[in-house]
Each structure stands twice: as structure tokens, then as C-alpha cells.
C-alpha atoms as a PDB file:
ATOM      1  CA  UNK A   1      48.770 -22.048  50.484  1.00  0.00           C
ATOM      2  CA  UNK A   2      49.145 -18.648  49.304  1.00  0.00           C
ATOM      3  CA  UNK A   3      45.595 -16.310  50.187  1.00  0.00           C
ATOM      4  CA  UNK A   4      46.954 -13.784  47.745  1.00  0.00           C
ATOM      5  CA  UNK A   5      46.922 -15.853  44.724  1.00  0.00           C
ATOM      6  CA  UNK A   6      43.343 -16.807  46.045  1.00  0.00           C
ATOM      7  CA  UNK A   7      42.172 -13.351  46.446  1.00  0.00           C
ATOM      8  CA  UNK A   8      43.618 -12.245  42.623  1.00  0.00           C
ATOM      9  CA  UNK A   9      42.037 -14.806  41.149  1.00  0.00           C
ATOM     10  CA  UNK A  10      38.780 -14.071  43.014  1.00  0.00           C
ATOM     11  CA  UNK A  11      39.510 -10.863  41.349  1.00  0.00           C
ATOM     12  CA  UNK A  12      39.811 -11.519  38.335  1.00  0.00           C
ATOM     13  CA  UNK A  13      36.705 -13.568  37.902  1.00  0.00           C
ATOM     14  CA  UNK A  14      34.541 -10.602  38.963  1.00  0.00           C
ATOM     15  CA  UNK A  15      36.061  -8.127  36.775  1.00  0.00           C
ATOM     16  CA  UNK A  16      35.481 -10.968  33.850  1.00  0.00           C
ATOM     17  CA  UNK A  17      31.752 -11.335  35.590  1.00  0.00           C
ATOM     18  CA  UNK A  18      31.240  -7.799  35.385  1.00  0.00           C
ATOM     19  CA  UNK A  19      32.793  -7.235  31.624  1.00  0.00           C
ATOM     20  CA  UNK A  20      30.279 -10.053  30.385  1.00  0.00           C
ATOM     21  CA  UNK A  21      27.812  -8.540  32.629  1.00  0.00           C
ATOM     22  CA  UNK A  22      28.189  -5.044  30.915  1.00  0.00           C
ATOM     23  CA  UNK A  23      28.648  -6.395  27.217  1.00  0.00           C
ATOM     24  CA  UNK A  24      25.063  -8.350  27.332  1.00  0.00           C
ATOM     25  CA  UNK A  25      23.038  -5.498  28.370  1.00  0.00           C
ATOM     26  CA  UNK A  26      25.162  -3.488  25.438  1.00  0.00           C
ATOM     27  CA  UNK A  27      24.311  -5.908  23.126  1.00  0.00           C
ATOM     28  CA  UNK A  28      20.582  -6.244  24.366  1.00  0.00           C
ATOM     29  CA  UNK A  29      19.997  -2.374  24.091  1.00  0.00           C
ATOM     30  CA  UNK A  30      21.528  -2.480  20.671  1.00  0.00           C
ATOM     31  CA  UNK A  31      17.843  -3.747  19.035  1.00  0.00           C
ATOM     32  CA  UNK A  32      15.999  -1.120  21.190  1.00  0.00           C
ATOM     33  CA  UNK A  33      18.372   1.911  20.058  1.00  0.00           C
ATOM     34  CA  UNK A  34      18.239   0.587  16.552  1.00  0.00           C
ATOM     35  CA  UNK A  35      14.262   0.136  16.489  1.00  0.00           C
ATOM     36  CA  UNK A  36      14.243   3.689  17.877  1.00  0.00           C
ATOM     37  CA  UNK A  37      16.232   5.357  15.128  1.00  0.00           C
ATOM     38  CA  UNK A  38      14.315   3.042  12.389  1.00  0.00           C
ATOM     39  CA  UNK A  39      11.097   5.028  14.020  1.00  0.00           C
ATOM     40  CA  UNK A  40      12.432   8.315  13.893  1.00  0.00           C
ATOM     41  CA  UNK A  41      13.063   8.116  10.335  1.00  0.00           C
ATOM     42  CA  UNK A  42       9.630   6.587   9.307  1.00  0.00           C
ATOM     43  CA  UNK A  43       7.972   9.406  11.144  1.00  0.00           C
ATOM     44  CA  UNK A  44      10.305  11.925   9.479  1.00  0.00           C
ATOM     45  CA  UNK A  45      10.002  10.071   5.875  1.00  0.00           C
ATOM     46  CA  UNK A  46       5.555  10.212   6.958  1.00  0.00           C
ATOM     47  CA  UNK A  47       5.564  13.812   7.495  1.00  0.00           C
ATOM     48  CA  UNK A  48       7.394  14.446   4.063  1.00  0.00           C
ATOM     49  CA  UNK A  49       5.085  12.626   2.169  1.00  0.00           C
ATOM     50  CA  UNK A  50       2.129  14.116   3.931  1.00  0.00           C
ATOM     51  CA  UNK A  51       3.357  17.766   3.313  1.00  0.00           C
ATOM     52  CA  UNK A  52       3.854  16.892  -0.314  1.00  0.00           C
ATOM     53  CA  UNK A  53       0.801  14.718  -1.217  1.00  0.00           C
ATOM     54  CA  UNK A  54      -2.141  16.607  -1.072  1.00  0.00           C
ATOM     55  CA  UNK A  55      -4.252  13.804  -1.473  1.00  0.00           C
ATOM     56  CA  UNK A  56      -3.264  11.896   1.084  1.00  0.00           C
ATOM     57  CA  UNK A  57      -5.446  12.442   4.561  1.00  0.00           C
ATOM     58  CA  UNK A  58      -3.837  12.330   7.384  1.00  0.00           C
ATOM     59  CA  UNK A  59      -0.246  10.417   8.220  1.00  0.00           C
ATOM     60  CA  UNK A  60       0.773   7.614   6.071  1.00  0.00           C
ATOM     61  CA  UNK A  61       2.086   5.009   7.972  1.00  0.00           C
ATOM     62  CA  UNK A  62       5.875   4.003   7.024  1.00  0.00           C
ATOM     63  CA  UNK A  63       7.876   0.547   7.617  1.00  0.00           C
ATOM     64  CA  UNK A  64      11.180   0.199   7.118  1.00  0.00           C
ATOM     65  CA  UNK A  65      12.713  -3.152   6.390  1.00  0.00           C
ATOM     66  CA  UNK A  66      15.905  -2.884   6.860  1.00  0.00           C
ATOM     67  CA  UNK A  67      17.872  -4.337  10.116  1.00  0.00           C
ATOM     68  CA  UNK A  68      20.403  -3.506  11.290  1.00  0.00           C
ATOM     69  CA  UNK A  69      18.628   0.234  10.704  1.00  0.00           C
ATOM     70  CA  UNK A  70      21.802   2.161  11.900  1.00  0.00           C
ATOM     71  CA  UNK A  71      23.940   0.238   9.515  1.00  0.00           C
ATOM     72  CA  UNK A  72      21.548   0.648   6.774  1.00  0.00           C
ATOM     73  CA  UNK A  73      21.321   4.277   7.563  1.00  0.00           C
ATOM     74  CA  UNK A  74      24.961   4.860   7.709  1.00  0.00           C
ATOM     75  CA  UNK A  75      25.077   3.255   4.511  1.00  0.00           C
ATOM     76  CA  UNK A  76      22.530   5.420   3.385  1.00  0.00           C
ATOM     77  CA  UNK A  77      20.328   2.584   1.419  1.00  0.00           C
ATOM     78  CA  UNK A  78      17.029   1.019   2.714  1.00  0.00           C
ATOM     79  CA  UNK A  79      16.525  -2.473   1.313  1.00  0.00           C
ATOM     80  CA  UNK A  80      12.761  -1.738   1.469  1.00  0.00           C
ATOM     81  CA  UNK A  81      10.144   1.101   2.625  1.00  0.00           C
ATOM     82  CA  UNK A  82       6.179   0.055   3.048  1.00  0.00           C
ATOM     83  CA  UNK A  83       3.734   3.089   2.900  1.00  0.00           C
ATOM     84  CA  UNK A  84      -0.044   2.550   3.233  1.00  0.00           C
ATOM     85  CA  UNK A  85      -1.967   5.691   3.642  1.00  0.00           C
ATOM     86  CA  UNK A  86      -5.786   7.068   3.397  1.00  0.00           C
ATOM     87  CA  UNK A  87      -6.156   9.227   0.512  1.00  0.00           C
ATOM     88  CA  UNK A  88      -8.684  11.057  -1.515  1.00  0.00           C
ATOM     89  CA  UNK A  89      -9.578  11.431  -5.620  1.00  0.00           C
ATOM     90  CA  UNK A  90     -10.003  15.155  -6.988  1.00  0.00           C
ATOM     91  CA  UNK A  91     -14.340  13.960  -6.869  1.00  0.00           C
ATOM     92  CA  UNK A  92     -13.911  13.145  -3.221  1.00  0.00           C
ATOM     93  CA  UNK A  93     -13.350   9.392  -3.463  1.00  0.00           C
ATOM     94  CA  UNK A  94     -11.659   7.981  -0.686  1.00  0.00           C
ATOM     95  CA  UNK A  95      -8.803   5.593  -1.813  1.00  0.00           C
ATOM     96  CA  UNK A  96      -6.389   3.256  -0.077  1.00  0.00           C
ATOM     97  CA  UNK A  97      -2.646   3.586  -1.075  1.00  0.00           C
ATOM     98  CA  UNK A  98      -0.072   0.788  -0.904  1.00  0.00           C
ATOM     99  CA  UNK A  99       3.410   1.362  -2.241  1.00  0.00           C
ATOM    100  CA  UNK A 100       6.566  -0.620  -1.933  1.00  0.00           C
ATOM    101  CA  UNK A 101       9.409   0.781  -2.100  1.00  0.00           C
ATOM    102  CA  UNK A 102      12.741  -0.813  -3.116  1.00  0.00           C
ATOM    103  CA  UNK A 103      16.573   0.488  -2.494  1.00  0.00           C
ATOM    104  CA  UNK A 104      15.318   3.738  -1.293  1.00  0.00           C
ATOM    105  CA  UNK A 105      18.001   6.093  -0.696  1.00  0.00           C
ATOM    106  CA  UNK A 106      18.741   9.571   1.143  1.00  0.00           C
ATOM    107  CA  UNK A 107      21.026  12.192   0.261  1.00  0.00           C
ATOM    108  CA  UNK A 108      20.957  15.926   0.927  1.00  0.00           C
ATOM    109  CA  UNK A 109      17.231  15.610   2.396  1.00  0.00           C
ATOM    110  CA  UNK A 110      16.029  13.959  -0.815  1.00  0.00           C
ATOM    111  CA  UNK A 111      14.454  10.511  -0.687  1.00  0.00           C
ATOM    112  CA  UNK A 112      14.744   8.411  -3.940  1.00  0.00           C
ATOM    113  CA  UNK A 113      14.042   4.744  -4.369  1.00  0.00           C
ATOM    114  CA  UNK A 114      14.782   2.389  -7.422  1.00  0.00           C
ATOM    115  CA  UNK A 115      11.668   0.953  -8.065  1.00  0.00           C
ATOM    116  CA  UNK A 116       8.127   1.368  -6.482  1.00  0.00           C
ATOM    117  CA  UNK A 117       5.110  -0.633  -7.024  1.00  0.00           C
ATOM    118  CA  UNK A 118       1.558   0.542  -5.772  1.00  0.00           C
ATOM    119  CA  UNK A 119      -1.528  -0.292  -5.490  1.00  0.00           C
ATOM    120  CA  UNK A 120      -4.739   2.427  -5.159  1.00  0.00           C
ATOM    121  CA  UNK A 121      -8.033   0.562  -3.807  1.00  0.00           C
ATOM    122  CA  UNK A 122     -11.358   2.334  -4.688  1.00  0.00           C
ATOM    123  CA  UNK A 123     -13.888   0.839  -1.737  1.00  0.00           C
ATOM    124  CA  UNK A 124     -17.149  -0.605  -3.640  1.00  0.00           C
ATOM    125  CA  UNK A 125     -18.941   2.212  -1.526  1.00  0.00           C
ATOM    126  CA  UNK A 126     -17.292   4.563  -3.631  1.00  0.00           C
ATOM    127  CA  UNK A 127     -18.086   3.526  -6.760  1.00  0.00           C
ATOM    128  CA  UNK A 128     -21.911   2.764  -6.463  1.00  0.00           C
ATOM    129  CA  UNK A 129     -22.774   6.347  -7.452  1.00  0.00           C
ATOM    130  CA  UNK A 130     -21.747   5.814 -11.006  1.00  0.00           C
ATOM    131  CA  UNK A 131     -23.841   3.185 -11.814  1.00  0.00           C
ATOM    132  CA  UNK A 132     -27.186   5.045 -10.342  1.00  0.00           C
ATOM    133  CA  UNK A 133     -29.000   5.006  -7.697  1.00  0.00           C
ATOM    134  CA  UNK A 134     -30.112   1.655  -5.550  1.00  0.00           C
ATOM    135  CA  UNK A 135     -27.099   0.135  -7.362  1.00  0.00           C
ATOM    136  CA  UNK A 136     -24.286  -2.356  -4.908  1.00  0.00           C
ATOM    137  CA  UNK A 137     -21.101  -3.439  -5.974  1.00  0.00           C
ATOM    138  CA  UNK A 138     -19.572  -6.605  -4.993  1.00  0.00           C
ATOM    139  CA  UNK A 139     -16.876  -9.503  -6.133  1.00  0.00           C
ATOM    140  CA  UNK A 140     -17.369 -11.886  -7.919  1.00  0.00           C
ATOM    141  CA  UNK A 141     -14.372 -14.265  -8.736  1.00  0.00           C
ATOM    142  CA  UNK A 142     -12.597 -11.700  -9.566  1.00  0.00           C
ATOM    143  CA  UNK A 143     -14.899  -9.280 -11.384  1.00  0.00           C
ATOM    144  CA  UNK A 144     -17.732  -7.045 -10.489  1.00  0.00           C
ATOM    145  CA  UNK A 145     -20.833  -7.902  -9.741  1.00  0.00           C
ATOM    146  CA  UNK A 146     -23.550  -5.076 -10.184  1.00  0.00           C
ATOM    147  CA  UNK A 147     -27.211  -5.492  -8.379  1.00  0.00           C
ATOM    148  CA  UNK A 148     -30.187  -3.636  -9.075  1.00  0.00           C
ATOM    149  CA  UNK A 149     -33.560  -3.307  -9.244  1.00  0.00           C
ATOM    150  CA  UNK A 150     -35.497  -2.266 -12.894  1.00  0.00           C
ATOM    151  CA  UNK A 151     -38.748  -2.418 -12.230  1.00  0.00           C
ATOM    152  CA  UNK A 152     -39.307  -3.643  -9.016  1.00  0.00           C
ATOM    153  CA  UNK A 153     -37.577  -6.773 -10.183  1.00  0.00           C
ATOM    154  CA  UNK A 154     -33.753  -7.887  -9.881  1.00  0.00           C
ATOM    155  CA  UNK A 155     -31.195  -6.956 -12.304  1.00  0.00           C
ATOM    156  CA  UNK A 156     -27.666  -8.624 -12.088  1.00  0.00           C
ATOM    157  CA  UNK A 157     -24.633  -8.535 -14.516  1.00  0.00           C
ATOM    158  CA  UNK A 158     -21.040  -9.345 -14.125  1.00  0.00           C
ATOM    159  CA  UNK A 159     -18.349  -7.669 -15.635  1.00  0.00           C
ATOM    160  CA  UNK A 160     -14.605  -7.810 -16.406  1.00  0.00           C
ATOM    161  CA  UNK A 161     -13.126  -4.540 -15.420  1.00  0.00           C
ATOM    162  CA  UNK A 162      -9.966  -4.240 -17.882  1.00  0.00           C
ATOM    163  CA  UNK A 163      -7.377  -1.609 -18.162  1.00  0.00           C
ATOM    164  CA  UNK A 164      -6.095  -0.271 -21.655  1.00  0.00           C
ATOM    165  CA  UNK A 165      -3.458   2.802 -20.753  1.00  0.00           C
ATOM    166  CA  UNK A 166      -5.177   4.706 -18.461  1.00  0.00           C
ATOM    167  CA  UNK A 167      -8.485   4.091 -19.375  1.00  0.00           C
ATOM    168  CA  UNK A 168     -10.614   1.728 -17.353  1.00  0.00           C
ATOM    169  CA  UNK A 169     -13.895  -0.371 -18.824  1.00  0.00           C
ATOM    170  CA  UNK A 170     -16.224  -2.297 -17.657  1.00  0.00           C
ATOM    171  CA  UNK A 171     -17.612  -5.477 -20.187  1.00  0.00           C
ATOM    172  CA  UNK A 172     -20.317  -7.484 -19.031  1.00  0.00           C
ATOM    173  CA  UNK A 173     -19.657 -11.079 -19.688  1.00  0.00           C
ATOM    174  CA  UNK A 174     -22.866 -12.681 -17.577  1.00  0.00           C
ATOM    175  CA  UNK A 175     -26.404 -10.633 -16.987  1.00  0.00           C
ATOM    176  CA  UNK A 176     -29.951 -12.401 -15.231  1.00  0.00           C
ATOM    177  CA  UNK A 177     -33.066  -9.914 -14.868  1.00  0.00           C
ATOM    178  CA  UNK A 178     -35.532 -11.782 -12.008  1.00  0.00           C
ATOM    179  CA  UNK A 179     -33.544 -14.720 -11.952  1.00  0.00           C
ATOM    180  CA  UNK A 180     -33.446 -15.617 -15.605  1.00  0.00           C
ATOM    181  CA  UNK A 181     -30.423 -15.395 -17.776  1.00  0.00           C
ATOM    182  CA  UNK A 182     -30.151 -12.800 -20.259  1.00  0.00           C
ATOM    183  CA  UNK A 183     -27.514 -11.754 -23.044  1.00  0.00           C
ATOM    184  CA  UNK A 184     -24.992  -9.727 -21.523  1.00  0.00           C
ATOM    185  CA  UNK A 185     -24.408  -8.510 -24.895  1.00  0.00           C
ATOM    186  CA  UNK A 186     -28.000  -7.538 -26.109  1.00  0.00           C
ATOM    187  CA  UNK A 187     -28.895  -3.634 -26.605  1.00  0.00           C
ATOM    188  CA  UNK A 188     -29.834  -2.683 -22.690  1.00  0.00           C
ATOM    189  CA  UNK A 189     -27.107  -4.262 -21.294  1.00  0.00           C
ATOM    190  CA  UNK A 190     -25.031  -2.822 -23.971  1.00  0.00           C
ATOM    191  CA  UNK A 191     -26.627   0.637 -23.889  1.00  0.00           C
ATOM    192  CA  UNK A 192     -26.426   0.962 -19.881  1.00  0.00           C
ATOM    193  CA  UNK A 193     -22.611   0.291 -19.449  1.00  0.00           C
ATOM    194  CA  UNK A 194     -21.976   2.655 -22.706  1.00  0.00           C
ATOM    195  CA  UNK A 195     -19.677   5.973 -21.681  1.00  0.00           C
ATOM    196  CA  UNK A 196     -19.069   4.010 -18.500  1.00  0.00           C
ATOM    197  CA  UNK A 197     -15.041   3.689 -19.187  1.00  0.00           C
ATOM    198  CA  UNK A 198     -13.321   6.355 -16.927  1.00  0.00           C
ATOM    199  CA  UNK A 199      -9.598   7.941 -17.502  1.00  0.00           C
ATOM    200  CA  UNK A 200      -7.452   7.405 -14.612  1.00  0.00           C
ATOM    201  CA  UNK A 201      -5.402  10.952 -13.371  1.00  0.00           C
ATOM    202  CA  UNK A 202      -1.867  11.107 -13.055  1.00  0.00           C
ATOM    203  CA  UNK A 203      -0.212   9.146 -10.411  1.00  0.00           C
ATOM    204  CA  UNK A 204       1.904  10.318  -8.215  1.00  0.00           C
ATOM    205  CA  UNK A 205       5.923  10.322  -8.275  1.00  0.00           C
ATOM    206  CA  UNK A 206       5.708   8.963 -11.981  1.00  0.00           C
ATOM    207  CA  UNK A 207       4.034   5.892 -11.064  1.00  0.00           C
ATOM    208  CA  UNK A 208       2.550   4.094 -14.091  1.00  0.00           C
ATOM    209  CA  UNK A 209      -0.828   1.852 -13.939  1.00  0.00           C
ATOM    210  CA  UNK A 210      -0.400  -1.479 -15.113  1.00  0.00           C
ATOM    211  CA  UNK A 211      -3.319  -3.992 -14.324  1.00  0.00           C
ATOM    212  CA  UNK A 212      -6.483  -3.279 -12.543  1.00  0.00           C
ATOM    213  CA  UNK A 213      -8.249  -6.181 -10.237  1.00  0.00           C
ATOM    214  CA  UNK A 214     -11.790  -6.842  -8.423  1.00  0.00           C
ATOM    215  CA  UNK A 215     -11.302  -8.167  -4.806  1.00  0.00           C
ATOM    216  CA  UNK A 216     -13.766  -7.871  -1.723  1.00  0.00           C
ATOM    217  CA  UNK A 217     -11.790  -4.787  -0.347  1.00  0.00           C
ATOM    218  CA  UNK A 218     -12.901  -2.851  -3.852  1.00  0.00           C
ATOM    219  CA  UNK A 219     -11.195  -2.341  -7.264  1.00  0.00           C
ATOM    220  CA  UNK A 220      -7.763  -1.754  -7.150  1.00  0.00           C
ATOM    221  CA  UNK A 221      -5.516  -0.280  -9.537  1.00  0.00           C
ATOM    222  CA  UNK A 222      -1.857  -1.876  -9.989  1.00  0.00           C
ATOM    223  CA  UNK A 223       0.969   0.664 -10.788  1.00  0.00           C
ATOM    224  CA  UNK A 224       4.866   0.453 -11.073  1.00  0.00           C
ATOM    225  CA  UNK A 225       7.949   3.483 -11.647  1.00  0.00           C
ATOM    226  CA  UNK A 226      11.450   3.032 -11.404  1.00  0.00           C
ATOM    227  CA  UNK A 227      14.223   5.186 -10.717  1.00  0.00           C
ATOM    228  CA  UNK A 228      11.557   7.496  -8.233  1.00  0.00           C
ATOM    229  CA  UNK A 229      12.105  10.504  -6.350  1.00  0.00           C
ATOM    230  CA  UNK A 230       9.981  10.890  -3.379  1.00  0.00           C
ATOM    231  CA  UNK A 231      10.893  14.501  -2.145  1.00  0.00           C
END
């Protein structure tokens, strides 16, 4: 028996031990390097969008959707980008911003993205004000529910909140006053949501609104763009 031939191949299995050894912590790093860069970028891409939307309070938060990151960002194309951020209307509103953003690209410091679609929720709290004092908002099914009290007794009417352009109106389709039904229609109900439609402003990065919806977190406005440049 030869102990050299032992001792090479003894060897040789610990080099292979150590190669495999090396490669899997390589390989398990690889997600934790690549989760670090895909950070770094949604904090850069956050502070951009803060320093350029004045509305917006504070620092959006960013998601990027795109793994492997480094491969995407070597590429230079982001499959998607998720931004929700706090923001506020020119009257002091506070709004909530979502905005998806597809096939965003970066070149020279420039972000732009193919397509975005948004969504700007208006908390019921906001909107009370409009409708006078003592008045809540809620949902209901899908459209808004307004409470009252004329009188000292309780005033209730439902209605569709529809979108034509940019302008956004309110039609009562259901109205009770103390628990008797009443026709939404008829001259008071008529007279009190009258001048009630509001114009929405411009949107930001060309966005475009498109649909407008009653859910428990408030009334949101739908909005869409293509071919957008963020910064």
C-alpha cells in the first residue's frame, strides 16, 4: 500500500471540501449584496421624488420588483417600482399616493418609466368640511353615504360619486330624513348637493384621472400616463 497516494487523495478531497465550502457562502451572500444595492437605489429614487414633489410630506416609500436587482440594474430596466407616500392638496388635504410603476428606466440621472398607474385617496375626514358642519362620511357599497342632522332629526342620502374629465360630482340616488324614505331627487336634496362638483388639479408627472371609487379608506381617484419621466 502506497501512504502517498493516500495522503493526495486526502488532499484533494479537502481542497474540493473547501472550494464547495467557499462557493456556498458566495452564493448565499449573493441575495444579501443584491437586497442591499436594491435598497440603496429605492432610497436614492425616495429622496428624488421628495425633492421634486412638493406635495408629498415626508419620504415616500419605494419597492423595487425586480430580482436579480444587480442584473436589472446593469441592464438598466426595472420590471416594476411601487411608491406609496403621504401627501398634501394646495387646501391642506392630506392624501394617500399609490403609483405603480412599469419598465422604469435610468439613464444620465433621469428616471423614466413606460407606464404608471396611481391612485390618490382623500380620507373621509377630509372631506366632511364640504358638506357642513356635523356632517360624516362613510361607504356604502361602493358610494358615499352622507349623515346629518336637520333639525334635530336624521338626514341620510347616498350618492354615486362619478368622474367626467376632471370634474368630480356627487348624485344622490337614495335619501331617508328620521328614518323615512324620501326622493333623492326632490328640490332639497337637489338644492343641497348643487355647486357641490369639484375640479380636480393637475396631477403630477402627466398622470391622467380616469375613474374615481368610494371604499372604507376614503374616495380615491384612479389615474394612468404612459411614456413618464420622473426626474
Amino acid at each position: 500500500m502506497n501512504p502517498f497516494r493516500t495522503r493526495g487523495r486526502g488532499n484533494g478531497r479537502r481542497k474540493l471540501l473547501w472550494t464547495s465550502l467557499a462557493l456556498s457562502v458566495a452564493l448565499g451572500a449573493l441575495p444579501v449584496a443584491d437586497r442591499i444595492a436594491a435598497a440603496v437605489a429605492e432610497e436614492r429614487l425616495a429622496d428624488r421624488i421628495a425633492g421634486r414633489q412638493k406635495a408629498v410630506v415626508g419620504t415616500p416609500r419605494v419597492s423595487i420588483d425586480a430580482f436579480p436587482f444587480l442584473l436589472n440594474a446593469v441592464e438598466g430596466t426595472f420590471p416594476e417600482v411601487a411608491i406609496r407616500a403621504d401627501a398634501v392638496t394646495r387646501e391642506g388635504r392630506p392624501v394617500q399616493a399609490s403609483v405603480e410603476l412599469r419598465d422604469v428606466s435610468e439613464k444620465a440621472g433621469a428616471y423614466t418609466a413606460a407606464s404608471a398607474d396611481a391612485r390618490f385617496t382623500a380620507p373621509f375626514g377630509s372631506l366632511g368640511a364640504d358638506l357642513g358642519e356635523g356632517t360624516s362620511l362613510s361607504a356604502d357599497h361602493g358610494r358615499l353615504r352622507i349623515d346629518r342632522e336637520v333639525f334635530g332629526l336624521p338626514l341620510t342620502v347616498v350618492a354615486e360619486v362619478q368622474l367626467a374629465g376632471r370634474t368630480v360630482t356627487m348624485v344622490p340616488v337614495s335619501a331617508s330624513f328620521a328614518g323615512r324614505q324620501v326622493d333623492p331627487a326632490g328640490p332639497r336634496i337637489a338644492e343641497a348637493f348643487s355647486g357641490r362638483e369639484r375640479t380636480l388639479p393637475e396631477l403630477p408627472v402627466g398622470l391622467t384621472p380616469t375613474d374615481v371609487s368610494v371604499s372604507d379608506a376614503g374616495v380615491t381617484v384612479h389615474a394612468r400616463a404612459d411614456d413618464v419621466r420622473l426626474t
